[in-house]
C-alpha atoms as a PDB file:
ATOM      1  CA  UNK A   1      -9.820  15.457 -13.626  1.00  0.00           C
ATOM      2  CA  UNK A   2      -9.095  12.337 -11.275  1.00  0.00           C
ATOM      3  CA  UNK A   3     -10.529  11.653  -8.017  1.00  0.00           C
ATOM      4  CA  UNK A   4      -8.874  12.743  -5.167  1.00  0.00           C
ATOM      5  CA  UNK A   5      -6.161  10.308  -3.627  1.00  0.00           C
ATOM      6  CA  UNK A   6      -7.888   9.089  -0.394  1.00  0.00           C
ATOM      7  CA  UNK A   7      -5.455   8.501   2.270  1.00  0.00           C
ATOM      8  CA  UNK A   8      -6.019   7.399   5.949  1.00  0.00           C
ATOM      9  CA  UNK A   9      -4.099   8.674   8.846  1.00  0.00           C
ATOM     10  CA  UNK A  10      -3.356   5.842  12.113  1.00  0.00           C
ATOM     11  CA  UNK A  11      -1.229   7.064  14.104  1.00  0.00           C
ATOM     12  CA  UNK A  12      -1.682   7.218  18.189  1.00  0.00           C
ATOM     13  CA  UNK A  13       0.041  10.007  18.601  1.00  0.00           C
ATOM     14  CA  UNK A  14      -2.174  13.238  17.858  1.00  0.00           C
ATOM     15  CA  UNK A  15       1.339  15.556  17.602  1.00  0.00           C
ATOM     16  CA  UNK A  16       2.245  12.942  14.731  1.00  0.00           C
ATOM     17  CA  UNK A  17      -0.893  13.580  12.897  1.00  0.00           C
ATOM     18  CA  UNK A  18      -0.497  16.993  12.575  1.00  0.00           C
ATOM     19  CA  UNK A  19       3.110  16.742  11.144  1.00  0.00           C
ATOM     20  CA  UNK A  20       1.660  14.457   8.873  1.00  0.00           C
ATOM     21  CA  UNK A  21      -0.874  16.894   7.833  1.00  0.00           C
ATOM     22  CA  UNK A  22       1.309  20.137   7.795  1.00  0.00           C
ATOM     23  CA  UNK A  23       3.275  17.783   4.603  1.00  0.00           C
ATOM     24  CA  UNK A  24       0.052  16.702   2.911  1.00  0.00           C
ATOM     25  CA  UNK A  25      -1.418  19.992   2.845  1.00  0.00           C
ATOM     26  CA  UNK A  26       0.845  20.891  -0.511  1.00  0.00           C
ATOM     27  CA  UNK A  27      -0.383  17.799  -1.959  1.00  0.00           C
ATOM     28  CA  UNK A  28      -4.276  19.407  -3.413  1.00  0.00           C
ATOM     29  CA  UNK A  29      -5.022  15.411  -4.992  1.00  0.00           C
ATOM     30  CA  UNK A  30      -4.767  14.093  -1.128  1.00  0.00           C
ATOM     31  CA  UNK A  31      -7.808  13.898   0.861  1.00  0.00           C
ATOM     32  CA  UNK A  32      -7.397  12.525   4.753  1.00  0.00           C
ATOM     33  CA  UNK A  33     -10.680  10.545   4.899  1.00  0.00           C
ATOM     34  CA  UNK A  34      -9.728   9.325   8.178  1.00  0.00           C
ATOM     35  CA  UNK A  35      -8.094  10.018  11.688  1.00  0.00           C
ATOM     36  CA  UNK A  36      -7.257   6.860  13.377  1.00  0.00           C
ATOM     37  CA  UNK A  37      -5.313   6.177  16.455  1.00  0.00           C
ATOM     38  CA  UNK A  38      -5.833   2.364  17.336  1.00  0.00           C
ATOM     39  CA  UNK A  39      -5.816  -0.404  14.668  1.00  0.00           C
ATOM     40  CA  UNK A  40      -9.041  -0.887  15.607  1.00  0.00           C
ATOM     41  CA  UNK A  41     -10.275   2.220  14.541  1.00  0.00           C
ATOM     42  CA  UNK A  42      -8.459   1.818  10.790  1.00  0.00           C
ATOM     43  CA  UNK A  43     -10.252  -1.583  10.372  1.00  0.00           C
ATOM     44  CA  UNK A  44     -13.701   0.161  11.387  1.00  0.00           C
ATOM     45  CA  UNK A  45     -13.042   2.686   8.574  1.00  0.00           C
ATOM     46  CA  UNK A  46     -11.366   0.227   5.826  1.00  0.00           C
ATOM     47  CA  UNK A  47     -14.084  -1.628   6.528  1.00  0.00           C
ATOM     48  CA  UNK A  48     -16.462   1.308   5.812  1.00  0.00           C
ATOM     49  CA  UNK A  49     -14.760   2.829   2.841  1.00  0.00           C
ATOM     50  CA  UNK A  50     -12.095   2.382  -0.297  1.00  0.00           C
ATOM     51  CA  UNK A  51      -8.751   3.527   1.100  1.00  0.00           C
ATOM     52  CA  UNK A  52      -5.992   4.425  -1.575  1.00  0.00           C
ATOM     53  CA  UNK A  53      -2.595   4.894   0.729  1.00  0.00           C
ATOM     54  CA  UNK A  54      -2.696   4.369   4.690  1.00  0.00           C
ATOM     55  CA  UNK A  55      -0.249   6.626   6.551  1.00  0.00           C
ATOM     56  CA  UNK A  56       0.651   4.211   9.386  1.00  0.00           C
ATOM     57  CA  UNK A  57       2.697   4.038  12.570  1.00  0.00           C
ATOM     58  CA  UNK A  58       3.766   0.873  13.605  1.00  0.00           C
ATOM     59  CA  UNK A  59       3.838   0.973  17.658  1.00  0.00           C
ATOM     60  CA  UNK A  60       0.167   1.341  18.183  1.00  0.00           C
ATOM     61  CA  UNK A  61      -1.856  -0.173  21.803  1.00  0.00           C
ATOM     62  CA  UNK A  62      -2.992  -3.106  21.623  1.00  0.00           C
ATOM     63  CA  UNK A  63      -2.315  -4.484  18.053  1.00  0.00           C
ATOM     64  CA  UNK A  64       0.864  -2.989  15.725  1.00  0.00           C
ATOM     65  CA  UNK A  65       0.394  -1.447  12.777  1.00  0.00           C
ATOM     66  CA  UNK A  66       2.164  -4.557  11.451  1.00  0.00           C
ATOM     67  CA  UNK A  67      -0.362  -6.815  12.543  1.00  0.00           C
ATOM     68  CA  UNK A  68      -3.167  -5.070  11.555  1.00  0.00           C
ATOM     69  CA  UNK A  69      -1.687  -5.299   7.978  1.00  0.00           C
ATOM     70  CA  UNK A  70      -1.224  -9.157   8.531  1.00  0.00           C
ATOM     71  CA  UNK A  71      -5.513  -9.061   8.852  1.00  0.00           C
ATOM     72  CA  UNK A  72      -5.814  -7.406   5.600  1.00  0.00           C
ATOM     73  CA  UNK A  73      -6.971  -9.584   3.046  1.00  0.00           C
ATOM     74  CA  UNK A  74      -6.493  -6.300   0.417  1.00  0.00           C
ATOM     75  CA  UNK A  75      -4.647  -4.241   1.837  1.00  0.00           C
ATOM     76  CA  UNK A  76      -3.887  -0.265   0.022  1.00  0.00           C
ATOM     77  CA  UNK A  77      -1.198   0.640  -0.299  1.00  0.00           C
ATOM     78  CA  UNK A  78       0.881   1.676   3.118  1.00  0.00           C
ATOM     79  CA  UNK A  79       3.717   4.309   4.272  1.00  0.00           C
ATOM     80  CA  UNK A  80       5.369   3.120   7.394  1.00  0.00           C
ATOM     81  CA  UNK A  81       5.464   5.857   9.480  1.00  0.00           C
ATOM     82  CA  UNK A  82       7.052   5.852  12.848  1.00  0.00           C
ATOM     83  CA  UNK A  83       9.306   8.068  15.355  1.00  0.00           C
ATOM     84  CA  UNK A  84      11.925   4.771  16.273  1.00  0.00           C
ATOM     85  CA  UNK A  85      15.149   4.862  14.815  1.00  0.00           C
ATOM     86  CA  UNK A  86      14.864   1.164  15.575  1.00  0.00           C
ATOM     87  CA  UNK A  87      12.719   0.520  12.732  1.00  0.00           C
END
């Protein structure tokens, strides 16, 4: 048996994160390691631990979720996830 797929959740919207979870849950390989809701809270935990696949919103304060990808010099792999139409 394989490890568990570790996945990380940034999103700032707490609604979103359920959603995200009420999908995942049929998914038994998936463990959420993490709850984010700043970029600055992902890099504090991808900083901390391996992350396999980072659920991530793009329109986050302060820094996007695009930028914070720019700062990774590895980064895992990464669903866009986001409630614009624009993007």
């Amino acid at each position: 048996m394989s490890a568990p797929f570790k996945l990380l959740i940034v999103d700032d919207e707490p609604l979103a994160h359920q959603v995200l979870l009420h999908h995942l849950a049929a998914h038994a390989d998936m463990v959420v390691v993490g709850h984010c809701y700043s970029a600055a809270e992902a890099m504090a935990v991808l900083a901390q631990q391996p992350i396999d696949l980072i659920l991530l919103d793009i329109q986050l304060p302060v820094l996007t979720g695009l930028q914070m990808l720019q700062l990774l010099a590895k980064p895992p792999q990464v669903i866009l996830v986001t409630a614009y139409a624009d993007y």
